[in-house]
Every structure is written in C-alpha cells, then in structure tokens.
PDB file of N, CA and C in Angstrom:
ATOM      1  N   UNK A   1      26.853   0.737   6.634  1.00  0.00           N
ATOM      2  CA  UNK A   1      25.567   0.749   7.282  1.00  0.00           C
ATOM      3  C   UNK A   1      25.109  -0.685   7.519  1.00  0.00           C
ATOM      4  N   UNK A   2      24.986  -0.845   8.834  1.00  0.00           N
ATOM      5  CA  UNK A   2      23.722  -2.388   9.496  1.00  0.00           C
ATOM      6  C   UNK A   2      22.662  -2.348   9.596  1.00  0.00           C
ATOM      7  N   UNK A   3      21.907  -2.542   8.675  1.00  0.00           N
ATOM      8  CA  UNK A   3      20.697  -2.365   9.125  1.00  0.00           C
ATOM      9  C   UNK A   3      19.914  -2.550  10.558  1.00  0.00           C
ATOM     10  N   UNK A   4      20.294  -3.298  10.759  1.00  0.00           N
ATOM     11  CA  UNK A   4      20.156  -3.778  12.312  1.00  0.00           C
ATOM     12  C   UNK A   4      20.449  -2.947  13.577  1.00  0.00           C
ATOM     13  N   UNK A   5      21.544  -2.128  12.839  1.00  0.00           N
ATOM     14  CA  UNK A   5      21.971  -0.960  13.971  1.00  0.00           C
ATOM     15  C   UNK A   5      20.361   0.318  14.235  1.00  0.00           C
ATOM     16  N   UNK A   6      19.991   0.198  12.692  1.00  0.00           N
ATOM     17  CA  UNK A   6      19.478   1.630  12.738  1.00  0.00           C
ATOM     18  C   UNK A   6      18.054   1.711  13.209  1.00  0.00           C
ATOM     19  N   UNK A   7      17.823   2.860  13.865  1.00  0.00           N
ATOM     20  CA  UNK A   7      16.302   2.725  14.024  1.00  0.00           C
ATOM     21  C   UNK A   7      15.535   2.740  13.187  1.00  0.00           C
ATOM     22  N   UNK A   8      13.863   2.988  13.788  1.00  0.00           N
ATOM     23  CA  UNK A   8      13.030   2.705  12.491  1.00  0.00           C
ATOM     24  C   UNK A   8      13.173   4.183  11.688  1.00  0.00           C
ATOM     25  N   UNK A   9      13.122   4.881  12.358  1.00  0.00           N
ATOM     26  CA  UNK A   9      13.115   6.514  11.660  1.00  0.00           C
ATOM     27  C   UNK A   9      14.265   6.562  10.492  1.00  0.00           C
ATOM     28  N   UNK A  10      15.678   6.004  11.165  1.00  0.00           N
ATOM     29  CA  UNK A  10      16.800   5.753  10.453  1.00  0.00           C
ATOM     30  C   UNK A  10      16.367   5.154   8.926  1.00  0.00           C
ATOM     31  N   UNK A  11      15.910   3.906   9.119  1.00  0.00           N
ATOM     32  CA  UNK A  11      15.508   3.191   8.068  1.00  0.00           C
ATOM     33  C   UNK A  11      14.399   3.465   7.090  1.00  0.00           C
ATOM     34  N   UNK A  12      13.206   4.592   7.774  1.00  0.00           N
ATOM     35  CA  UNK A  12      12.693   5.220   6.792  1.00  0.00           C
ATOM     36  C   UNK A  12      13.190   6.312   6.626  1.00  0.00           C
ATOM     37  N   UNK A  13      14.178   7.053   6.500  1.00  0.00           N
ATOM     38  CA  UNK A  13      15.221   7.977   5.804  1.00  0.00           C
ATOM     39  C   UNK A  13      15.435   7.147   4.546  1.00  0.00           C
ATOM     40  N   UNK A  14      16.029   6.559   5.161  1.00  0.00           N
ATOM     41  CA  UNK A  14      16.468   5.827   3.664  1.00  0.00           C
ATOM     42  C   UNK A  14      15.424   4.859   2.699  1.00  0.00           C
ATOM     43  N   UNK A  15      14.723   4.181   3.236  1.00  0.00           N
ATOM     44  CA  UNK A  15      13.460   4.237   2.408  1.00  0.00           C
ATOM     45  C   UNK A  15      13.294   5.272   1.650  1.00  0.00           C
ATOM     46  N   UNK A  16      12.730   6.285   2.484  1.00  0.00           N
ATOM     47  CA  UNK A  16      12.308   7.344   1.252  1.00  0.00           C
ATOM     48  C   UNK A  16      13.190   8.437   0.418  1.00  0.00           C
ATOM     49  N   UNK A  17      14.263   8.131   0.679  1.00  0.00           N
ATOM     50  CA  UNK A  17      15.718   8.420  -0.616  1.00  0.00           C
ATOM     51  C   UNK A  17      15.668   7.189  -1.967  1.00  0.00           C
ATOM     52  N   UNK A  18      15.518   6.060  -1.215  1.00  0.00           N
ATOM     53  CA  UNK A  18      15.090   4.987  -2.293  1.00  0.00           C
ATOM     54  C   UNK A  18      13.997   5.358  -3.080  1.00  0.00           C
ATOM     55  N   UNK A  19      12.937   5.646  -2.462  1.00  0.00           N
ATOM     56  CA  UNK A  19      11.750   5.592  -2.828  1.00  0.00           C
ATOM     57  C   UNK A  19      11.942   6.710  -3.985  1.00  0.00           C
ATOM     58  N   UNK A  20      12.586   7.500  -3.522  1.00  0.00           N
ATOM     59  CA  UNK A  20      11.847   9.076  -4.160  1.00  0.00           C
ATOM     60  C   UNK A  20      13.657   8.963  -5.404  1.00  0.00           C
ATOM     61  N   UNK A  21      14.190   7.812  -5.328  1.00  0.00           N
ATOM     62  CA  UNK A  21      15.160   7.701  -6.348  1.00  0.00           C
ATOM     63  C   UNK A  21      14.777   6.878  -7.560  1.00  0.00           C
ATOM     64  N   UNK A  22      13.688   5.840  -7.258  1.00  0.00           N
ATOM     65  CA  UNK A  22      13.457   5.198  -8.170  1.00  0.00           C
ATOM     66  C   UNK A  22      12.083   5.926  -8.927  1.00  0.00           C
ATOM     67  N   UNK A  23      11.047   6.456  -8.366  1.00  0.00           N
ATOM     68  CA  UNK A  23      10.300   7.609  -8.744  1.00  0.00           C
ATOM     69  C   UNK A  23      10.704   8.525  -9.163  1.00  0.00           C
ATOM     70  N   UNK A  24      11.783   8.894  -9.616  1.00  0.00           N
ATOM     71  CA  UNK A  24      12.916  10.446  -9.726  1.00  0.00           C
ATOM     72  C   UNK A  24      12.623  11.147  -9.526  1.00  0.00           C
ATOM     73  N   UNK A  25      11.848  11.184  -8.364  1.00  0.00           N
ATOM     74  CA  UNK A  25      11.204  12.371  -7.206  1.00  0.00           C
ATOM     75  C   UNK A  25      12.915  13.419  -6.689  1.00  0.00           C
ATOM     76  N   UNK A  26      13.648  12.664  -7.046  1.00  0.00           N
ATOM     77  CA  UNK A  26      14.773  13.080  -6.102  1.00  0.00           C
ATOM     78  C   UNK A  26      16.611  12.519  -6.665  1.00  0.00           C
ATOM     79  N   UNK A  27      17.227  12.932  -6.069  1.00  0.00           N
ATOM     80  CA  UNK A  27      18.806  12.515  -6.898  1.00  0.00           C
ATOM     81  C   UNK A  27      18.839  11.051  -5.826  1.00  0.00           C
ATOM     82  N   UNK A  28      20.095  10.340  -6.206  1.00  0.00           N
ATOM     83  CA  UNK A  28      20.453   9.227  -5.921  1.00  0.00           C
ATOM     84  C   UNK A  28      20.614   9.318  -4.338  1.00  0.00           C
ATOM     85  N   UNK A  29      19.699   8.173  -4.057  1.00  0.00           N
ATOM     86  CA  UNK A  29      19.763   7.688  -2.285  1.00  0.00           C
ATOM     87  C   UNK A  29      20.898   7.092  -2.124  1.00  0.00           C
ATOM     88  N   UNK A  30      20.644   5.991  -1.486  1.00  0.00           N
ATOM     89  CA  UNK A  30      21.801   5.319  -0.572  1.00  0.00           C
ATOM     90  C   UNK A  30      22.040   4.366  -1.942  1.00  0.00           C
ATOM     91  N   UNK A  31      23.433   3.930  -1.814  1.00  0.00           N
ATOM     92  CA  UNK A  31      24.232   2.895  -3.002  1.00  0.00           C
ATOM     93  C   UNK A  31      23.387   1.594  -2.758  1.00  0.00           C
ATOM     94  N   UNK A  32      24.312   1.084  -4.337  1.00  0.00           N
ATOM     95  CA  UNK A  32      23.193  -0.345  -4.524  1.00  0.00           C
ATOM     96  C   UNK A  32      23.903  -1.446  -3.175  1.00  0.00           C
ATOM     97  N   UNK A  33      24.600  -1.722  -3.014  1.00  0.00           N
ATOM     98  CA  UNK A  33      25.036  -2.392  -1.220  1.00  0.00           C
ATOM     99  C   UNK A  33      24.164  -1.822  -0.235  1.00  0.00           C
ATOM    100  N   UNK A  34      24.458  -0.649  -0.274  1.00  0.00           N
ATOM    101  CA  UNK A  34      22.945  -0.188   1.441  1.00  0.00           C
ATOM    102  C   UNK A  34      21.593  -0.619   0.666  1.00  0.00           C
ATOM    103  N   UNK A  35      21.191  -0.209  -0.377  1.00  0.00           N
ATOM    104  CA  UNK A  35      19.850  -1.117  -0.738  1.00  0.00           C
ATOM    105  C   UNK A  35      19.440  -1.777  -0.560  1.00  0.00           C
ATOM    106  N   UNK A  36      20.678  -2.777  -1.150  1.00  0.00           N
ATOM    107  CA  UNK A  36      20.446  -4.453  -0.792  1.00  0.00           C
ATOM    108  C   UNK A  36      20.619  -4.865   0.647  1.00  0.00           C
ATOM    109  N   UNK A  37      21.180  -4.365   1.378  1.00  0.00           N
ATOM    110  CA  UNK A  37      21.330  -4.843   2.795  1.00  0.00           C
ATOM    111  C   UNK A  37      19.959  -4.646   3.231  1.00  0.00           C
ATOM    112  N   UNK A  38      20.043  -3.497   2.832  1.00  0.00           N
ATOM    113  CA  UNK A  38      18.506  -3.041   4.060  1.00  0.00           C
ATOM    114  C   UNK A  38      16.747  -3.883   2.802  1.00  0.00           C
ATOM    115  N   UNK A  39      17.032  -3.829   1.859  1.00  0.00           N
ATOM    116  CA  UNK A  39      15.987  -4.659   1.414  1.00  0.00           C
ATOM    117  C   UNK A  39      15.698  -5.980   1.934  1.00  0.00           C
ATOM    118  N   UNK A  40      16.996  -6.850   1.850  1.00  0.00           N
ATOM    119  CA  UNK A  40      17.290  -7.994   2.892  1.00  0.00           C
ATOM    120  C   UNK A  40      16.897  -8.047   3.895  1.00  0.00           C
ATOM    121  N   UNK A  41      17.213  -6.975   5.035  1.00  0.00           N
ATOM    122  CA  UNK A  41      16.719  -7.008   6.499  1.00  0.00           C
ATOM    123  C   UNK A  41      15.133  -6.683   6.504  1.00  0.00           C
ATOM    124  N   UNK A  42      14.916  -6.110   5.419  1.00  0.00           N
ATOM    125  CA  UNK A  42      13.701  -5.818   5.805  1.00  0.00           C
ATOM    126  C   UNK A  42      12.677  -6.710   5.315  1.00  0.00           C
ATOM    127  N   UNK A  43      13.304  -7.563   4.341  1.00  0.00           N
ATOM    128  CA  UNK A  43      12.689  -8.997   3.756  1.00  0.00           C
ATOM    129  C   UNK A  43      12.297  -9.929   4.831  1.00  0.00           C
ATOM    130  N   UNK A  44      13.583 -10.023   5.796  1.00  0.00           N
ATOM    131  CA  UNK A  44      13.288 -11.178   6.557  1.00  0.00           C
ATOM    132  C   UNK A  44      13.131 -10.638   8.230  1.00  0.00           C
ATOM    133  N   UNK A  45      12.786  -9.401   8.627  1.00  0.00           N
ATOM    134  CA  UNK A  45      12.662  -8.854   9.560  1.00  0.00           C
ATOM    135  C   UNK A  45      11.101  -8.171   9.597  1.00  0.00           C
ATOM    136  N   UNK A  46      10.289  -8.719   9.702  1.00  0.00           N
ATOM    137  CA  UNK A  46       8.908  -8.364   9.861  1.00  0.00           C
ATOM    138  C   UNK A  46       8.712  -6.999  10.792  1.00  0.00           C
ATOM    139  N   UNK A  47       9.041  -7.250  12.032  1.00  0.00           N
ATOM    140  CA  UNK A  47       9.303  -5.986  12.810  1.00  0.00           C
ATOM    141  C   UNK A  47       9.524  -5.010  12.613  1.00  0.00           C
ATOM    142  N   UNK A  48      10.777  -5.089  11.964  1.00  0.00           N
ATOM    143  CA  UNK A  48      11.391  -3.820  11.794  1.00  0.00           C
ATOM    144  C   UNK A  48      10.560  -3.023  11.013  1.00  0.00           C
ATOM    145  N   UNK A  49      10.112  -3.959   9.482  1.00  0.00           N
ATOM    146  CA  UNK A  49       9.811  -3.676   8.283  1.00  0.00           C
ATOM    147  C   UNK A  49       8.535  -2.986   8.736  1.00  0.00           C
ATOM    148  N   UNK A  50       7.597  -3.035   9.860  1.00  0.00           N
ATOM    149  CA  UNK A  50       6.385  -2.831   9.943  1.00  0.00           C
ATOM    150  C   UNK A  50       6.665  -1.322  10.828  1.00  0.00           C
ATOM    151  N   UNK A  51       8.133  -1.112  11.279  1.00  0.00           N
ATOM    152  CA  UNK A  51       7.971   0.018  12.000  1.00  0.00           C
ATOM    153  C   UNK A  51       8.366   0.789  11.664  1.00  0.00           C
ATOM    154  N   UNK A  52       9.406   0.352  10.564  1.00  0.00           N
ATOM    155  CA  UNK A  52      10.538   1.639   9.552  1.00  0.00           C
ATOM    156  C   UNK A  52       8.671   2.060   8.513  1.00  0.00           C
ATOM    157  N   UNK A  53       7.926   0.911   7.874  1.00  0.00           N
ATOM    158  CA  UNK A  53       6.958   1.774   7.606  1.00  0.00           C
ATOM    159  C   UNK A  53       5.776   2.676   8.175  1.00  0.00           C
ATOM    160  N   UNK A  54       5.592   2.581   9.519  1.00  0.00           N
ATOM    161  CA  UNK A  54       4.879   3.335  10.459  1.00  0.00           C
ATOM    162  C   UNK A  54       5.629   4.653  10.339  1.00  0.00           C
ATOM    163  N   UNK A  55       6.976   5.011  10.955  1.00  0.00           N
ATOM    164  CA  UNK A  55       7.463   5.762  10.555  1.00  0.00           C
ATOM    165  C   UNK A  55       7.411   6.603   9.329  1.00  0.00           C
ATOM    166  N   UNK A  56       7.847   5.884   8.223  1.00  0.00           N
ATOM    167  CA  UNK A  56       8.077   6.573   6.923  1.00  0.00           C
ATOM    168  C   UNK A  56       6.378   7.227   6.475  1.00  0.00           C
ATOM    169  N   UNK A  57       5.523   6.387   6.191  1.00  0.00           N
ATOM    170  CA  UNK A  57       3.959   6.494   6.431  1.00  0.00           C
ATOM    171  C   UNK A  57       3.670   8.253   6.848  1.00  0.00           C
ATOM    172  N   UNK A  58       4.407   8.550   8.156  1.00  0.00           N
ATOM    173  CA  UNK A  58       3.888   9.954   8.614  1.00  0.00           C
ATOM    174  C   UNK A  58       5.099  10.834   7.620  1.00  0.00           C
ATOM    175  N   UNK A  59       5.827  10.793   7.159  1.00  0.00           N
ATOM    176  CA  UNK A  59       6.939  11.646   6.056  1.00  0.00           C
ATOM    177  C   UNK A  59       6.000  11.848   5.105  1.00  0.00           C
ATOM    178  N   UNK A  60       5.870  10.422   4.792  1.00  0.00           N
ATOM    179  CA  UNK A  60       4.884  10.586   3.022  1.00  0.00           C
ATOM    180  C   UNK A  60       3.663  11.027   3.107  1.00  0.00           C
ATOM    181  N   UNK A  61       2.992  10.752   4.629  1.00  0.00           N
ATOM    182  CA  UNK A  61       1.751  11.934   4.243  1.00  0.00           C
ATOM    183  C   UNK A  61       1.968  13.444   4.868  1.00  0.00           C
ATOM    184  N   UNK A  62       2.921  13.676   5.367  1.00  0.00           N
ATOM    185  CA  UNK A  62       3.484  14.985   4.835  1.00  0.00           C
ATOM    186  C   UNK A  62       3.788  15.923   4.054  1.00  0.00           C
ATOM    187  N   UNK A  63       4.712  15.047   3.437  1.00  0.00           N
ATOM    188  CA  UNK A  63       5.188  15.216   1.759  1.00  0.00           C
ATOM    189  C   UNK A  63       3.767  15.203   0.591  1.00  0.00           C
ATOM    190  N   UNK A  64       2.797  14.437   1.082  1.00  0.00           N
ATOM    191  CA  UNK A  64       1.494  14.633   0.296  1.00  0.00           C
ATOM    192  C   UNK A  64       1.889  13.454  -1.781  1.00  0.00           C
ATOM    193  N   UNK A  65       2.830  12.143  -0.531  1.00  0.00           N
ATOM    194  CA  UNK A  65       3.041  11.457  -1.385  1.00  0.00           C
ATOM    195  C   UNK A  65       1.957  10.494  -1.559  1.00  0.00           C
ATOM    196  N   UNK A  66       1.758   9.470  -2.240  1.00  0.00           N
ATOM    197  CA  UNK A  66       0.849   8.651  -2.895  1.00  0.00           C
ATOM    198  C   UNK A  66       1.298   7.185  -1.935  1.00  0.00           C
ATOM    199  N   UNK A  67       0.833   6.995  -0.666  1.00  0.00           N
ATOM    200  CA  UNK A  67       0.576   5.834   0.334  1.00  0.00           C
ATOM    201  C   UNK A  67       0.791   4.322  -0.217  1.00  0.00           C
ATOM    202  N   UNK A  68      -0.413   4.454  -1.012  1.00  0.00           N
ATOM    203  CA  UNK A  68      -0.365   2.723  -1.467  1.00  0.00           C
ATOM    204  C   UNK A  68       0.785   2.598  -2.805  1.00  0.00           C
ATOM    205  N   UNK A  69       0.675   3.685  -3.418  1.00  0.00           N
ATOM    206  CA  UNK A  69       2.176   3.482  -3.746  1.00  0.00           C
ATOM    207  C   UNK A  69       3.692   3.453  -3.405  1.00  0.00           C
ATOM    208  N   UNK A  70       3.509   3.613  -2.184  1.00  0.00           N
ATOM    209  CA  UNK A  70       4.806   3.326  -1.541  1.00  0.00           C
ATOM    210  C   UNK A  70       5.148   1.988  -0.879  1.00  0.00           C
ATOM    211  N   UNK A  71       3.535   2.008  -0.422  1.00  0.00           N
ATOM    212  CA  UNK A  71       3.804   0.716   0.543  1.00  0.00           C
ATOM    213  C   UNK A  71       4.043  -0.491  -0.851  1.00  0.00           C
ATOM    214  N   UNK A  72       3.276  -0.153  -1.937  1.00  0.00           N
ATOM    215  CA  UNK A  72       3.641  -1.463  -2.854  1.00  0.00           C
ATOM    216  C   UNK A  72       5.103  -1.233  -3.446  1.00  0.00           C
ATOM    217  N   UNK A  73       5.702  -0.192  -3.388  1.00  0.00           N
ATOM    218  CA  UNK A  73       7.009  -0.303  -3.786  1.00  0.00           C
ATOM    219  C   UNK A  73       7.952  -1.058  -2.805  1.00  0.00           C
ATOM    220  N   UNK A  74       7.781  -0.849  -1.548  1.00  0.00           N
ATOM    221  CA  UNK A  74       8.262  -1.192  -0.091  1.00  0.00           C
ATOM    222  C   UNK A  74       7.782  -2.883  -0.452  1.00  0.00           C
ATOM    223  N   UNK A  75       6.612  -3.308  -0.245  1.00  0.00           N
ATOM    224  CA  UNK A  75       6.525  -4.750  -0.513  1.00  0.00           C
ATOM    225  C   UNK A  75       6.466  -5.390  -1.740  1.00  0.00           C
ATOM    226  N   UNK A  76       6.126  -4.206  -2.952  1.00  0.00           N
ATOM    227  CA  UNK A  76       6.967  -5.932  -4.156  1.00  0.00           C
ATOM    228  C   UNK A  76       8.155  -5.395  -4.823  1.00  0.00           C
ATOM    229  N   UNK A  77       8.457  -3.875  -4.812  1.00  0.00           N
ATOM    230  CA  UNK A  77       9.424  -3.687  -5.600  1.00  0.00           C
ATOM    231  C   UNK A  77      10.999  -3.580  -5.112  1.00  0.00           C
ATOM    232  N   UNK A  78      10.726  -3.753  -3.604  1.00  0.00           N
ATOM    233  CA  UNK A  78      11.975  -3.086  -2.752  1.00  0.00           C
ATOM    234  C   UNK A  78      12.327  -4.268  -1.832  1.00  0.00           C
ATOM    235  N   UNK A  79      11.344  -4.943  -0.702  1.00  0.00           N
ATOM    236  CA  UNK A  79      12.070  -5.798  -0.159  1.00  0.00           C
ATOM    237  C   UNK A  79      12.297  -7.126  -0.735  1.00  0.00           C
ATOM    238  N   UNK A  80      13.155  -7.722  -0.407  1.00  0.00           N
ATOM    239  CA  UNK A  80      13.636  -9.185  -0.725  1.00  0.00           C
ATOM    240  C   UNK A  80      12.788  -9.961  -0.014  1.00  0.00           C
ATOM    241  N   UNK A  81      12.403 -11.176  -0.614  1.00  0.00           N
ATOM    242  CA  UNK A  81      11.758 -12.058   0.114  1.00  0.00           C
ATOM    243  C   UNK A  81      13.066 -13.068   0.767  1.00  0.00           C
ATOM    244  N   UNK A  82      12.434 -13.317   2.181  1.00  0.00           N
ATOM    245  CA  UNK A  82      13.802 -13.814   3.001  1.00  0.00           C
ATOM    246  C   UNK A  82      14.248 -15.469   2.550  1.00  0.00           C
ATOM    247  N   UNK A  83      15.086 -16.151   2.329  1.00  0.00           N
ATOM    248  CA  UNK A  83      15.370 -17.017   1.764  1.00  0.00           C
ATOM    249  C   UNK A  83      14.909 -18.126   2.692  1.00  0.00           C
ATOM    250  N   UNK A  84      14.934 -19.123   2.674  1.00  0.00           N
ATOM    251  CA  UNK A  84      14.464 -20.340   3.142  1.00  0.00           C
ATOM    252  C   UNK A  84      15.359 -20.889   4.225  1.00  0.00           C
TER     253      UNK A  84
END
C-alpha cells in the first residue's frame, strides 16, 4: 500500500481499522508498515490528512463514535510529525 495512491475514503478505511484497533473496538487493522507509511504521509501531507479526516468524520458519526477522540488520536497519537 502507497499512501499516495489511495483516496481519501481509502485512507479513512484504514484510519478507522487503526483507530478502532488501538481502542479494541475491533480485531487487528492494517500491519505495523501500512501504519507507519500512512502515519508518515499523513504527517507531512496536510491535504490529504484534512480530507481522509472529512471523510472518516462522517463513518464515526455514524458509528456514534466519540469525534474529538478520534481526531486527537489522528493528531497526537497516530500521525508522525514530518521531519525537517
């Protein structure tokens, strides 16, 4: 998986397999390599990061998940800050 390939919908799929893996909402998402890739891209890809969560955003208030806890998992617990 490239992150780069995938759309935003794509990328909040997998967000919220992450999400709902580290919450043990759910069994194991994507491996620790797709994690890290896509934490990476989404560290240093503002864009994307703002549209894979627009996306994911309408799942989780679907799902009747907890918002600001996602988005703070998404920004301190999940993406990488992009390196220098």
């Amino acid at each position: 998986m490239r992150p780069a390939d995938l759309t935003a919908v794509e990328i909040a799929d997998q967000l919220h397999a992450a999400y709902q893996e580290d919450r043990r909402l759910a069994p194991p998402g994507p491996d620790v390599e797709e994690r890290l890739a896509l934490a990476d891209y989404l560290g240093c890809h503002e864009a994307a990061r703002v549209e894979a969560w627009e996306a994911w955003q309408t799942v989780l208030e679907l799902e009747g998940h907890d918002i600001e806890d996602a988005e703070y998992w998404l920004d301190v617990e999940f993406a990488l800050p992009c390196p220098e």
